[in-house]
Every structure is written in structure tokens, then in C-alpha cells.
N, C-alpha and C. Protein backbone atom coordinates (compact mmCIF):
# COMPACT_ATOMS: atom_id res chain seq x y z
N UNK A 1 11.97 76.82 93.70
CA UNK A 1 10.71 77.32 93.14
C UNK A 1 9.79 77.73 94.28
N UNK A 2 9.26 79.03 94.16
CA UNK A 2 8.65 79.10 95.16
C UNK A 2 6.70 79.03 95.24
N UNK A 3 6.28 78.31 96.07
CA UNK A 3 4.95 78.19 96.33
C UNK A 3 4.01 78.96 95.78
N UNK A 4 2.70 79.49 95.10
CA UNK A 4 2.10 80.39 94.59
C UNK A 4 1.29 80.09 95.47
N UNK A 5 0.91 79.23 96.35
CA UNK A 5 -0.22 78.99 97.48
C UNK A 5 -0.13 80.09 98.42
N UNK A 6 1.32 79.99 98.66
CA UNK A 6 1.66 80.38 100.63
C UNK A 6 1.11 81.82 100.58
N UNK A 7 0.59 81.89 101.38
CA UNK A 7 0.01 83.23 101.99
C UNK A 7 -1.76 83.75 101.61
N UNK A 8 -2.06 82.37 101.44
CA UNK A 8 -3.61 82.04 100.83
C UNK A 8 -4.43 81.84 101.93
N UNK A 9 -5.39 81.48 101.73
CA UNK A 9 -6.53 80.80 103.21
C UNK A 9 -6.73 79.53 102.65
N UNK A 10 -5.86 78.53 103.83
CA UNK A 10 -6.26 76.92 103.56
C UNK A 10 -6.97 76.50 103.84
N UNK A 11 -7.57 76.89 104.79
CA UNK A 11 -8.92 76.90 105.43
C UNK A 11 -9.43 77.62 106.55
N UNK A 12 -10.83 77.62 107.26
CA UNK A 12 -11.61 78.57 107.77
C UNK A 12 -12.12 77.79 108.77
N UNK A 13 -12.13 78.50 110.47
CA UNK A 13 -12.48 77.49 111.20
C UNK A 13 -13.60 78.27 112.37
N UNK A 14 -14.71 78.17 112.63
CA UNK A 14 -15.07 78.37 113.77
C UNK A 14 -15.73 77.67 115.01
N UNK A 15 -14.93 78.67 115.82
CA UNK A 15 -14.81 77.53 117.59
C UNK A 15 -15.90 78.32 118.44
N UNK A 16 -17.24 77.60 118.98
CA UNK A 16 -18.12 78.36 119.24
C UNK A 16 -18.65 76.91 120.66
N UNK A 17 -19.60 77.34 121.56
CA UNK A 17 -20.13 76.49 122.12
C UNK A 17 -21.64 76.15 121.96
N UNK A 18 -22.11 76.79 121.18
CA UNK A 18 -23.24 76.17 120.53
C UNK A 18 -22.91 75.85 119.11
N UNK A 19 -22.25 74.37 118.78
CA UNK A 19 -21.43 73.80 117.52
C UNK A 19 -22.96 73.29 116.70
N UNK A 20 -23.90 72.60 117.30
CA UNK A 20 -24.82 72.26 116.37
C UNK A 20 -25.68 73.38 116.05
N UNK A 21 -26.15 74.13 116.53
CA UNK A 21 -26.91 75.64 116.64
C UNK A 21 -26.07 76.58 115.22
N UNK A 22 -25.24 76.24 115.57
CA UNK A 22 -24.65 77.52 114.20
C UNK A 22 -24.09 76.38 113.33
N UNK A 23 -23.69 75.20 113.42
CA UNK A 23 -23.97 74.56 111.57
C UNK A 23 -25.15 74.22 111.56
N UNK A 24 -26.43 74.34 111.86
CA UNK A 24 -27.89 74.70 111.50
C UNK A 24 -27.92 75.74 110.58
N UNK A 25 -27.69 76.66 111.80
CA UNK A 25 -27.33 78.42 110.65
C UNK A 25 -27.06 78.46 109.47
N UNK A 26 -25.77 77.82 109.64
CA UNK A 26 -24.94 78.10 108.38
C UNK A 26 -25.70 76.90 107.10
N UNK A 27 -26.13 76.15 107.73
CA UNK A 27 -26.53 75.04 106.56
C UNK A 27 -27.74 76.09 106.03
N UNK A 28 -28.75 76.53 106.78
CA UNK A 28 -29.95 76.99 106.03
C UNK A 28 -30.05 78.10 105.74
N UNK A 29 -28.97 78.99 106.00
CA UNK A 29 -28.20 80.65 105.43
C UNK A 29 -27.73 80.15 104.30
N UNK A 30 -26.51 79.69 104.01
CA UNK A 30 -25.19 79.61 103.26
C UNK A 30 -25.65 78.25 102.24
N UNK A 31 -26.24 77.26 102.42
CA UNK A 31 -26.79 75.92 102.01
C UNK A 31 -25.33 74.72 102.00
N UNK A 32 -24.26 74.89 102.97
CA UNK A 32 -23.34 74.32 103.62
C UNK A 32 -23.65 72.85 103.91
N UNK A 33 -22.50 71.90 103.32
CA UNK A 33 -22.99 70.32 103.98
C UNK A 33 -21.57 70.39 104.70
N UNK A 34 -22.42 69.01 105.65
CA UNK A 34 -21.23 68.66 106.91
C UNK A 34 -21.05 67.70 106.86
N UNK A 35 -20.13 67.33 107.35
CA UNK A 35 -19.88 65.89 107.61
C UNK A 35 -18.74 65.53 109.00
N UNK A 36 -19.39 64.86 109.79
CA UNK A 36 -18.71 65.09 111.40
C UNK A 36 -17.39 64.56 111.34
N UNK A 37 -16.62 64.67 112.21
CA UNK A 37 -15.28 64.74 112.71
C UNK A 37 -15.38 64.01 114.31
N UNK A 38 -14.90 63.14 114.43
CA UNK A 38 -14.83 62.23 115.27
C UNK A 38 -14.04 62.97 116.48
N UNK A 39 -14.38 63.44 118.00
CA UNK A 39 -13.03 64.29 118.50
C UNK A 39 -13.26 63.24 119.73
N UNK A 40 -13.42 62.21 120.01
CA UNK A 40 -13.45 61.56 120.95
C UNK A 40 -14.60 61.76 121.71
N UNK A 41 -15.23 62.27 122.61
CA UNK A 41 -16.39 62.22 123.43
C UNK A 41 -17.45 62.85 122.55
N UNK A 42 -17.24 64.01 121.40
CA UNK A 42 -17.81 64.72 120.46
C UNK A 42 -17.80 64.67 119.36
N UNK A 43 -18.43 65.78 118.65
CA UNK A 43 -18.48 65.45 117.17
C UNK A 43 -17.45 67.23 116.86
N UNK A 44 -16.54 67.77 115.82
CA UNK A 44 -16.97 68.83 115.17
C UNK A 44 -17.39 68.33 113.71
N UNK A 45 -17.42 69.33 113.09
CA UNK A 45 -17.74 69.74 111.18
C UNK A 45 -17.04 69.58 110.46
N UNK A 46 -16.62 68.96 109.44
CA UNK A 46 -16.24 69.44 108.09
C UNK A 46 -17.11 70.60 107.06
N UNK A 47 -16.76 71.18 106.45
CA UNK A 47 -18.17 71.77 106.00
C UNK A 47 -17.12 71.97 104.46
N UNK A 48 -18.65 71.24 103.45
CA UNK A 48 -18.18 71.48 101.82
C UNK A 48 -19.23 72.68 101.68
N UNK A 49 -18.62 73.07 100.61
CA UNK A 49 -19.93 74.13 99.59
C UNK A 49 -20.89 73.28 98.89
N UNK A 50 -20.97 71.58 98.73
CA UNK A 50 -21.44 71.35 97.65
C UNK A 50 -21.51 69.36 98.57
N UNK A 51 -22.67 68.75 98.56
CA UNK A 51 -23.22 67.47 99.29
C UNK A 51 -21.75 66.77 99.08
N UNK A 52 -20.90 66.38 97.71
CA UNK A 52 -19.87 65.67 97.63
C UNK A 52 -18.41 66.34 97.22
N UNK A 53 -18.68 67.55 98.13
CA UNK A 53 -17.26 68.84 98.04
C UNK A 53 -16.51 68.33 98.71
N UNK A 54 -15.10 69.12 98.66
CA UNK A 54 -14.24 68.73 99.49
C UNK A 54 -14.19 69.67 100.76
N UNK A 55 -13.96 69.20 101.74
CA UNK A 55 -14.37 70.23 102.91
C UNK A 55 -13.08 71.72 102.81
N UNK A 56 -13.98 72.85 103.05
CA UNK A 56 -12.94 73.91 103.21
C UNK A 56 -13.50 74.63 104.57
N UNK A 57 -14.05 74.00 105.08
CA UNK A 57 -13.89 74.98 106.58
C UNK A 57 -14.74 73.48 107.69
N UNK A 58 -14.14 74.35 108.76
CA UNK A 58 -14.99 73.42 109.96
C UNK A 58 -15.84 74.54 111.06
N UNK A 59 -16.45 73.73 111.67
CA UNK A 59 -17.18 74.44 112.68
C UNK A 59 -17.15 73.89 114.12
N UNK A 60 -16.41 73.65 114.84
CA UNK A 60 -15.82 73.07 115.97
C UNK A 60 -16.17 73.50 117.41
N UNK A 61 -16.46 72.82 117.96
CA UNK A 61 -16.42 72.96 119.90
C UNK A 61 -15.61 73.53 120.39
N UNK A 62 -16.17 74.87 121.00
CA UNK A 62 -14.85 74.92 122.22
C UNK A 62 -14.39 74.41 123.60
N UNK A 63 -13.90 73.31 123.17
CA UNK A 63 -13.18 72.37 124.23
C UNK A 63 -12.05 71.80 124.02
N UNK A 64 -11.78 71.48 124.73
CA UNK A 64 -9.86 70.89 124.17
C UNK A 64 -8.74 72.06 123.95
N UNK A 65 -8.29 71.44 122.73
CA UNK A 65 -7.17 72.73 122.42
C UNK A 65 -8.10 73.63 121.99
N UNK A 66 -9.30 74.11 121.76
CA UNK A 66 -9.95 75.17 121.67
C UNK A 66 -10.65 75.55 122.42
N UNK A 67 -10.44 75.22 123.27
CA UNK A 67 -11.22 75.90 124.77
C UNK A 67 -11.23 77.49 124.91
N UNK A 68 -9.90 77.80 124.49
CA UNK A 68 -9.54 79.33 124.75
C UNK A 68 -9.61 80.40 123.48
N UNK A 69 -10.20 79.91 122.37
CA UNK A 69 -10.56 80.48 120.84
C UNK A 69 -11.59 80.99 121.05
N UNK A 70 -11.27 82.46 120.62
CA UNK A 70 -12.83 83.13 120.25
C UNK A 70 -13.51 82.45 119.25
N UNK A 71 -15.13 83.01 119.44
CA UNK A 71 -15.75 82.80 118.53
C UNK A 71 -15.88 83.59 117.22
N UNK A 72 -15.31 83.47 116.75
CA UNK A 72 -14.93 84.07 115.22
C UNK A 72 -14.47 83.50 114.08
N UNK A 73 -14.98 83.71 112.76
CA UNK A 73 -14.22 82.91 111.88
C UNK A 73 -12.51 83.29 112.12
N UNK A 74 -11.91 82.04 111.86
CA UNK A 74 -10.17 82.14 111.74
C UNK A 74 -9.90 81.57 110.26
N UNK A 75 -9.73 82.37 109.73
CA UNK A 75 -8.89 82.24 108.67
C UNK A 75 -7.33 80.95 109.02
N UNK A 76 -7.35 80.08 108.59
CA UNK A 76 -5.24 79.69 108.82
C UNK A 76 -4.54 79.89 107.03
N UNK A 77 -3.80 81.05 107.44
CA UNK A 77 -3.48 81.59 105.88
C UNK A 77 -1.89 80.67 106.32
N UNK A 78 -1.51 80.29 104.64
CA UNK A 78 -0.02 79.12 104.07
C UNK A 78 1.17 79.80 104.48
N UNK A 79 1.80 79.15 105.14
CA UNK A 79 3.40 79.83 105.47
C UNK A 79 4.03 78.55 104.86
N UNK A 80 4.96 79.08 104.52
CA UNK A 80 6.36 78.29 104.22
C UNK A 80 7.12 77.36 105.55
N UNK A 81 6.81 78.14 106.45
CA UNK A 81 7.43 77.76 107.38
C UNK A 81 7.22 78.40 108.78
N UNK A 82 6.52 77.89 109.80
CA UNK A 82 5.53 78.02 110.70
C UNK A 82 6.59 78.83 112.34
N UNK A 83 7.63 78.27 112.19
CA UNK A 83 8.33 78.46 113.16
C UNK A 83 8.74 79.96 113.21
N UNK A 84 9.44 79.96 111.95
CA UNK A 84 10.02 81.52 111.20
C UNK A 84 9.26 82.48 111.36
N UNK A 85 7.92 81.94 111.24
CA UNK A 85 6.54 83.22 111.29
C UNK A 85 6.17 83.53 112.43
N UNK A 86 6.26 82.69 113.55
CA UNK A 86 6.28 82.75 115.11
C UNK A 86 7.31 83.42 115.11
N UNK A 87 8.24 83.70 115.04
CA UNK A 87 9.12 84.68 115.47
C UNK A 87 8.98 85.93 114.42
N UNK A 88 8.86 86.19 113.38
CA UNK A 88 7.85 87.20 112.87
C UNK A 88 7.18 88.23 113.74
N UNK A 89 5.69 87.21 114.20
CA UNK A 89 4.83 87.60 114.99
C UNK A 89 5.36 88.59 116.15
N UNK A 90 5.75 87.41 117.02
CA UNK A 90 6.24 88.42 118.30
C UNK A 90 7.47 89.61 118.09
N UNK A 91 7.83 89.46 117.32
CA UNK A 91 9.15 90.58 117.28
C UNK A 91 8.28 91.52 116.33
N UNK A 92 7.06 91.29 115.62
CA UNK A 92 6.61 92.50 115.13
C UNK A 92 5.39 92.79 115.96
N UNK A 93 5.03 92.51 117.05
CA UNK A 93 4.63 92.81 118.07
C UNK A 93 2.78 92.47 118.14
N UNK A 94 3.11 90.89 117.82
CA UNK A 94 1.77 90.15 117.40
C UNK A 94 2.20 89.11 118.97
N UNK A 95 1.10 88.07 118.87
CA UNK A 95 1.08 87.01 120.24
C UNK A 95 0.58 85.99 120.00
N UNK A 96 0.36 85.07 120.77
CA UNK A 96 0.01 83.62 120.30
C UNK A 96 -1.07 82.81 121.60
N UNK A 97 -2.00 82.74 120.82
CA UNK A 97 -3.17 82.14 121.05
C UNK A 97 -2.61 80.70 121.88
N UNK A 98 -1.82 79.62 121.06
CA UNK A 98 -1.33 78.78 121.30
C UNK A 98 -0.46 78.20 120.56
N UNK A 99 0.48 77.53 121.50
CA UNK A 99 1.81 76.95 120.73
C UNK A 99 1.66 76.57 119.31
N UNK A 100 2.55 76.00 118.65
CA UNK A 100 1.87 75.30 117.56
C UNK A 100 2.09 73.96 117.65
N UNK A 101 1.07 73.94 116.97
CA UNK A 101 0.62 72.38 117.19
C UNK A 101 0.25 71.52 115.77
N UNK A 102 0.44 70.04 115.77
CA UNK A 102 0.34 69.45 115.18
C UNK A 102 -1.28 68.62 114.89
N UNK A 103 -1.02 68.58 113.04
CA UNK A 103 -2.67 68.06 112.58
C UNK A 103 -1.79 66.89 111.29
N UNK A 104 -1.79 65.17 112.30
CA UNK A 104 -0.83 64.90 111.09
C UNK A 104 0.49 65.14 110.66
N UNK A 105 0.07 65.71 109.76
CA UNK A 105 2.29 65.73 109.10
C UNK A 105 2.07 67.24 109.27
N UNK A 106 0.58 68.34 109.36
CA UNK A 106 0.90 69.66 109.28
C UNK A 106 0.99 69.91 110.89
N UNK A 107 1.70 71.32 110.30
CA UNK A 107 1.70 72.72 111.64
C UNK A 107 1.18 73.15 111.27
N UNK A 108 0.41 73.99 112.52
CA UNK A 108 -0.33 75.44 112.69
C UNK A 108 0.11 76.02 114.50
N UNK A 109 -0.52 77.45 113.94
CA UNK A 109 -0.40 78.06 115.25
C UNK A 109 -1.54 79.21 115.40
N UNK A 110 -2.27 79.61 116.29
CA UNK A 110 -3.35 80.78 116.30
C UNK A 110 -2.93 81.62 117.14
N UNK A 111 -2.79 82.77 116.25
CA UNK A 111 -1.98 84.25 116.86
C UNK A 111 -3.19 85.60 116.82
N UNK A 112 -2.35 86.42 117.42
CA UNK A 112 -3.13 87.93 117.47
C UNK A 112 -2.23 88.90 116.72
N UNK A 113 -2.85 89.06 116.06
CA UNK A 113 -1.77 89.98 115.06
C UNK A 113 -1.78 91.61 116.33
N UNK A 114 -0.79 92.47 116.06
CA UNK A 114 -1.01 94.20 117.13
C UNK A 114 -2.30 94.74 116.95
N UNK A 115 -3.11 94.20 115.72
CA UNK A 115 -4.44 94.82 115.97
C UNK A 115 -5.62 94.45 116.63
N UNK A 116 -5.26 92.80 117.38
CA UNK A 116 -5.88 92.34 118.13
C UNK A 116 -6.78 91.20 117.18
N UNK A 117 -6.53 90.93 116.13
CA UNK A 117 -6.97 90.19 114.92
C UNK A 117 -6.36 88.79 115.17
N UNK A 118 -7.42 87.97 115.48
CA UNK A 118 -7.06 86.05 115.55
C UNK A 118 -6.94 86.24 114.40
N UNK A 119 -6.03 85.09 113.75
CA UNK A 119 -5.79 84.62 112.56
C UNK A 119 -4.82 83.00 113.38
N UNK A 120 -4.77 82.43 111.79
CA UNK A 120 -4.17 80.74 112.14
C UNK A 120 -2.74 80.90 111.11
N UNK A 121 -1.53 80.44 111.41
CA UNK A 121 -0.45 80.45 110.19
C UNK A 121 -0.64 78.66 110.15
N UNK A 122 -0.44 77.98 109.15
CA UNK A 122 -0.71 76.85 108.26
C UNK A 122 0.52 76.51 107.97
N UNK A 123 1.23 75.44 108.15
CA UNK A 123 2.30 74.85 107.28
C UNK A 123 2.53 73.48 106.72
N UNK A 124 1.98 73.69 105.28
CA UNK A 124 1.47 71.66 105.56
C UNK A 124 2.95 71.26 105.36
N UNK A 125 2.38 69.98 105.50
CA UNK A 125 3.33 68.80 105.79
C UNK A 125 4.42 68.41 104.74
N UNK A 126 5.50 68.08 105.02
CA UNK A 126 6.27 67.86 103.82
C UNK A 126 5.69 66.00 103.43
N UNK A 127 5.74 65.93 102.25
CA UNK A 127 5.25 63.86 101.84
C UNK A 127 6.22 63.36 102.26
């Protein structure tokens, strides 16, 4: 049976270095709640639409494994299978931001599609 999710937006992420400055923004633009994310020396975002939502995007530091992420929203749209799509990518003449990497039981990976377009591929976790 196949997935009706995969190829959706699981979520939405932006990596910026002024992290409290723009979820300000976004809280008193958009009316966005947060709720922090523990990254060891820092904080990033969760961000709901709604005070007791479930979070669908973050707003994150660029440091760490995001040191090298533009500042732009990234979409991470559902793959079936994260590896398969990395080879996709480069043989259809896309590139990779960074390896993929693990969140938990999921994969992801952040690529450049040939038009020069960040995007994230998503593969959650099997239970």
C-alpha cells in the first residue's frame, strides 16, 4: 500500500543567526507560539499555529549541523526512502547541502535541487 503522505511538507525549518529576532517577527506578523528546543549551549523553536498546537515548523540557529544553511525557509518534503532520493538528486543533477543525517528513528538530508533551490528530503522512521 502505498503512502498518500510521501511527497508532502513534514515540516518547515528556518536557520538564521538572529534566532530570537525573527521568532519575535514571526510571533507578532503570523501570531506563531514557540516552545524551545534544548540544543545544548542554546535554545532553537518549535513553532505551533495555535498556544497548544502541535509544532509544524522550527526556527533554529545557525550553528552546528546548520552552520552552513541558508537563511531561507526549507521545506523537508516525505520520501519513502531517503537514500534512493540521494541518488535521484545527484544523477539528476541536484547536490547536497549535507549528508544525511539522523533525528531519532528519522532521516533527512538538505539538497540543492539544478535550480539552485534548498529543499530537505524526510524519511520517518520505521516503529
Amino acid at each position: 500500500m502505498e503512502d498518500s503522505s510521501l511527497g508532502t511538507i513534514a515540516w518547515l525549518d528556518l536557520t538564521t543567526v538572529h534566532t530570537e529576532q525573527t521568532l519575535a517577527f514571526y510571533q507578532q506578523v503570523v501570531g506563531w507560539y514557540a516552545q524551545a528546543v534544548e540544543m545544548g549551549s542554546y535554545q532553537d523553536f518549535a513553532i505551533s499555529p495555535t498556544e497548544h498546537g502541535e509544532p509544524v515548523a522550527g526556527i533554529c540557529h545557525a550553528r552546528g549541523s546548520n552552520i552552513d544553511l541558508p537563511p531561507v525557509w526549507l521545506p523537508y518534503f516525505l520520501v519513502a526512502d531517503v537514500e534512493k532520493a540521494v541518488t535521484n538528486v545527484t544523477a539528476l543533477g541536484g547536490s547536497l547541502y549535507t549528508p544525511i543525517k539522523t533525528m531519532g528513528k528519522d532521516r533527512f538530508v538538505v539538497i540543492k535541487d539544478p535550480a539552485g533551490a534548498a529543499c530537505a528530503l524526510y524519511q520517518k522512521g520505521k516503529e
